[in-house]
Protein backbone atom coordinates (compact mmCIF):
# COMPACT_ATOMS: atom_id res chain seq x y z
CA UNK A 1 13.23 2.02 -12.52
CA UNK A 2 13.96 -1.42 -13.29
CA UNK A 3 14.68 -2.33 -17.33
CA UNK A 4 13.26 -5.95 -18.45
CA UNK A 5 15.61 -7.46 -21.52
CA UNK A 6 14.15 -9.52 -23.82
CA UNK A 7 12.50 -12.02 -21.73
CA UNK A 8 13.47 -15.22 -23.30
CA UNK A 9 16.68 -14.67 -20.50
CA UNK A 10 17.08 -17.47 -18.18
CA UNK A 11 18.32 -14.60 -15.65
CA UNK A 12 16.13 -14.34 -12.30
CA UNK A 13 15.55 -11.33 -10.75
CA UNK A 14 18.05 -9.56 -9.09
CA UNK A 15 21.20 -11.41 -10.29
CA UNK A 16 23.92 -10.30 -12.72
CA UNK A 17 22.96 -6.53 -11.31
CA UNK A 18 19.52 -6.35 -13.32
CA UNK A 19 16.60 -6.30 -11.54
CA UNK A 20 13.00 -8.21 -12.41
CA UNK A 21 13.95 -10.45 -15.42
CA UNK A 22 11.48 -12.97 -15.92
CA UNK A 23 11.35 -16.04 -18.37
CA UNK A 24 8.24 -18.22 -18.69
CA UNK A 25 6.29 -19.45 -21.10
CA UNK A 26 3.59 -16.69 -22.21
CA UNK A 27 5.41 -13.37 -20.97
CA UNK A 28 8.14 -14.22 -23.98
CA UNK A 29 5.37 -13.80 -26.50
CA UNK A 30 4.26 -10.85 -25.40
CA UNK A 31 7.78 -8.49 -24.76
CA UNK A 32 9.69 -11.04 -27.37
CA UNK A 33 12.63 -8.72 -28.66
CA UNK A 34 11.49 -5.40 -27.16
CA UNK A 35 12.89 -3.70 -23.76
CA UNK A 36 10.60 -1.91 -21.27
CA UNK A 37 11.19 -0.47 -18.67
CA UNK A 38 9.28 -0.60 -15.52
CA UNK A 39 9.31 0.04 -11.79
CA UNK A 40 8.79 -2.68 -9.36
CA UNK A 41 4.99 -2.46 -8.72
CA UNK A 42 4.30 -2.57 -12.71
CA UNK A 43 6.89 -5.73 -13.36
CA UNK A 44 4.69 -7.47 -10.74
CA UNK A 45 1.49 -6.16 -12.32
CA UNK A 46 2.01 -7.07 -15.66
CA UNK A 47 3.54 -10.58 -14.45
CA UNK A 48 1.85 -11.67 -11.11
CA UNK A 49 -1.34 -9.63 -11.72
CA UNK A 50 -2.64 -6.22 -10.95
CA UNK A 51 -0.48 -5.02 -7.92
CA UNK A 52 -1.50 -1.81 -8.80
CA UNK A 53 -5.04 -2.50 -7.47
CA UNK A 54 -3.47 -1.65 -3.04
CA UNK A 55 -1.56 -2.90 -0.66
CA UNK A 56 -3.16 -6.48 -0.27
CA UNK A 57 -2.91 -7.03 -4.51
CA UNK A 58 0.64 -5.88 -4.32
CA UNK A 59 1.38 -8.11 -1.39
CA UNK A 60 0.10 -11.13 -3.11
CA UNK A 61 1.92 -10.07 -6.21
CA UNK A 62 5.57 -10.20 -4.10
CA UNK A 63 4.42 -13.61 -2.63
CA UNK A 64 4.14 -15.34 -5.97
CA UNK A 65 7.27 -13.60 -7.16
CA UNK A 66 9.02 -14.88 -4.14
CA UNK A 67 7.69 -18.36 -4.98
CA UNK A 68 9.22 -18.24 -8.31
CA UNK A 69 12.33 -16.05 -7.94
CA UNK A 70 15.29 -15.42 -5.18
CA UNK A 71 15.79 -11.71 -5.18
CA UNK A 72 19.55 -10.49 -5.22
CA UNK A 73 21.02 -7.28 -3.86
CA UNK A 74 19.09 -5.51 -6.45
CA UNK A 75 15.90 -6.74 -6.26
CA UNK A 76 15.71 -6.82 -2.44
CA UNK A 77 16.55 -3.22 -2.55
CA UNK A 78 13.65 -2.52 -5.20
CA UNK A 79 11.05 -4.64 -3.24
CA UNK A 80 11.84 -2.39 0.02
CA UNK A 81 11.14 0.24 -1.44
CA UNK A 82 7.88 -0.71 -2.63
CA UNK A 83 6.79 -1.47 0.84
CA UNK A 84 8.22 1.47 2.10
CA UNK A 85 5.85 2.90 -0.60
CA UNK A 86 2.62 0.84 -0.25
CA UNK A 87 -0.44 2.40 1.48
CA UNK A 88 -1.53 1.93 4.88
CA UNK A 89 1.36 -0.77 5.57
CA UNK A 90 3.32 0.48 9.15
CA UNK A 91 6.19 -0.72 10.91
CA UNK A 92 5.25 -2.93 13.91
CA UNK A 93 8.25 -3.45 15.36
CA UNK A 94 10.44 -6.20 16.12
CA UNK A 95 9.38 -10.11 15.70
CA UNK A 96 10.64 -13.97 15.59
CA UNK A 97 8.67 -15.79 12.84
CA UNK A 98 7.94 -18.59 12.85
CA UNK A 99 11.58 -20.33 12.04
CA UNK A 100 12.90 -18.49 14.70
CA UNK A 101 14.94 -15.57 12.94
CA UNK A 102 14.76 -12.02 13.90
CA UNK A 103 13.24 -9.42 11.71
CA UNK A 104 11.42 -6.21 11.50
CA UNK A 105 7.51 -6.92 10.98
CA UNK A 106 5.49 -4.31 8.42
CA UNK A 107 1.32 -4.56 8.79
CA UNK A 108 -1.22 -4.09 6.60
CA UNK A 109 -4.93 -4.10 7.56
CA UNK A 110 -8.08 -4.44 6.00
CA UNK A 111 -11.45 -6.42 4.88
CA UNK A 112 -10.85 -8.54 8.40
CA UNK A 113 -7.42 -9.53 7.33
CA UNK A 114 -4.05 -8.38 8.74
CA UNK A 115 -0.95 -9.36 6.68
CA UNK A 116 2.38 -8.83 7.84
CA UNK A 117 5.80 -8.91 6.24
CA UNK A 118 8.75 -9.85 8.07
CA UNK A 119 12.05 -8.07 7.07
CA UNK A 120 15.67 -9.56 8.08
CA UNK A 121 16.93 -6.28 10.01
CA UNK A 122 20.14 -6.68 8.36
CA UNK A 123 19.62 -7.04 4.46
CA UNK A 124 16.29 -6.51 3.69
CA UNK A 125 15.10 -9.49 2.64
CA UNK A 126 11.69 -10.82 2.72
CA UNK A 127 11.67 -13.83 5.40
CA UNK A 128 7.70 -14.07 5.44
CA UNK A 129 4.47 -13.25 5.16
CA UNK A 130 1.57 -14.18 6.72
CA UNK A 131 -2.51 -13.49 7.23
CA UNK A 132 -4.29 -13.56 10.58
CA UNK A 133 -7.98 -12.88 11.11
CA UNK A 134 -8.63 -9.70 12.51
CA UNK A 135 -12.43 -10.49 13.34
CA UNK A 136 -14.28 -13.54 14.43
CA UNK A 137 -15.83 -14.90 11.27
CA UNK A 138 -18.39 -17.47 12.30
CA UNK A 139 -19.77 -18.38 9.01
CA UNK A 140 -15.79 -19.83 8.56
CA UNK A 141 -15.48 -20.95 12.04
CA UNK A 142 -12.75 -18.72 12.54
CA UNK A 143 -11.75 -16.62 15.43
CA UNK A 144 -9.85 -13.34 15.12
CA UNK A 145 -6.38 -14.16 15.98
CA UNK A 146 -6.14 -17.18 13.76
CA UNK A 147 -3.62 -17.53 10.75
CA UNK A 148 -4.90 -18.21 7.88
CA UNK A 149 -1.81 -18.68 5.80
CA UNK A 150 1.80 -18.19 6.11
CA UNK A 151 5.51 -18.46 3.85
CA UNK A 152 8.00 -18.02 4.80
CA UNK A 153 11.32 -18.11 2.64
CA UNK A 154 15.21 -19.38 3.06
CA UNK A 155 18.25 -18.48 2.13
């Protein structure tokens, strides 16, 4: 489990050996002198949406988190183990994204999407993610194979 402070901290996740704290405007209303205590997947729902909702939801969930925060020792350790714990996403083996760096890719498939996180084989971290079309979909003049969105994230 990961404990939240009082969120009016200006600590990001994963530093100072806490995990998830967040502070932005509207979450400090809301959890403004009280503690909870959460795991992973419900920090991310209650800030970055439902992530509770699968694998895809929780997936965009750690991409906006990853947009806002760094995760330290801590909260790389909490977000592998949510992927190790998300539905229907597999190991795929070993990849380059696209900057060149060597990871471990994780694949999720479904509604003609396949998103796949790419893992740095040595700590953990989250180097990228990234959607390619699994079908040919006309109507978007897409064929399956194509990307449709990538991010990829630096030290």
């Amino acid at each position: 489990m990961v404990t939240v402070p009082d969120s009016r901290s200006d600590t990001a996740p994963g530093t100072a050996g806490v995990g998830w704290r967040r502070s932005k405007d509207g979450d400090s209303d809301r959890m403004r002198g009280r503690e909870r205590t959460w795991g992973p997947r419900g920090y991310l729902s209650q800030v970055y949406g439902c992530a509770c909702a699968g694998t895809p939801a929780l997936l965009d969930a750690l991409t906006s988190l990853l947009h806002d925060w760094t995760p330290g020792l801590s909260g790389t350790a909490s977000v592998d183990e949510l992927l190790a714990a998300a539905p229907g996403l597999r190991p795929a083996g070993a990849v380059t994204d696209r900057l060149g760096r060597h990871g471990q890719a994780y694949v999720h498939d479904a509604e003609g999407l396949r998103r796949m996180v790419v893992l740095d084989p040595v700590d953990g971290r989250v180097l990228g993610i990234e959607e390619t079309f699994t079908q040919d979909r006309p109507e978007y003049r897409v064929k399956a194979g194509d990307v449709m969105s990538y991010q990829a994230w630096m030290d």
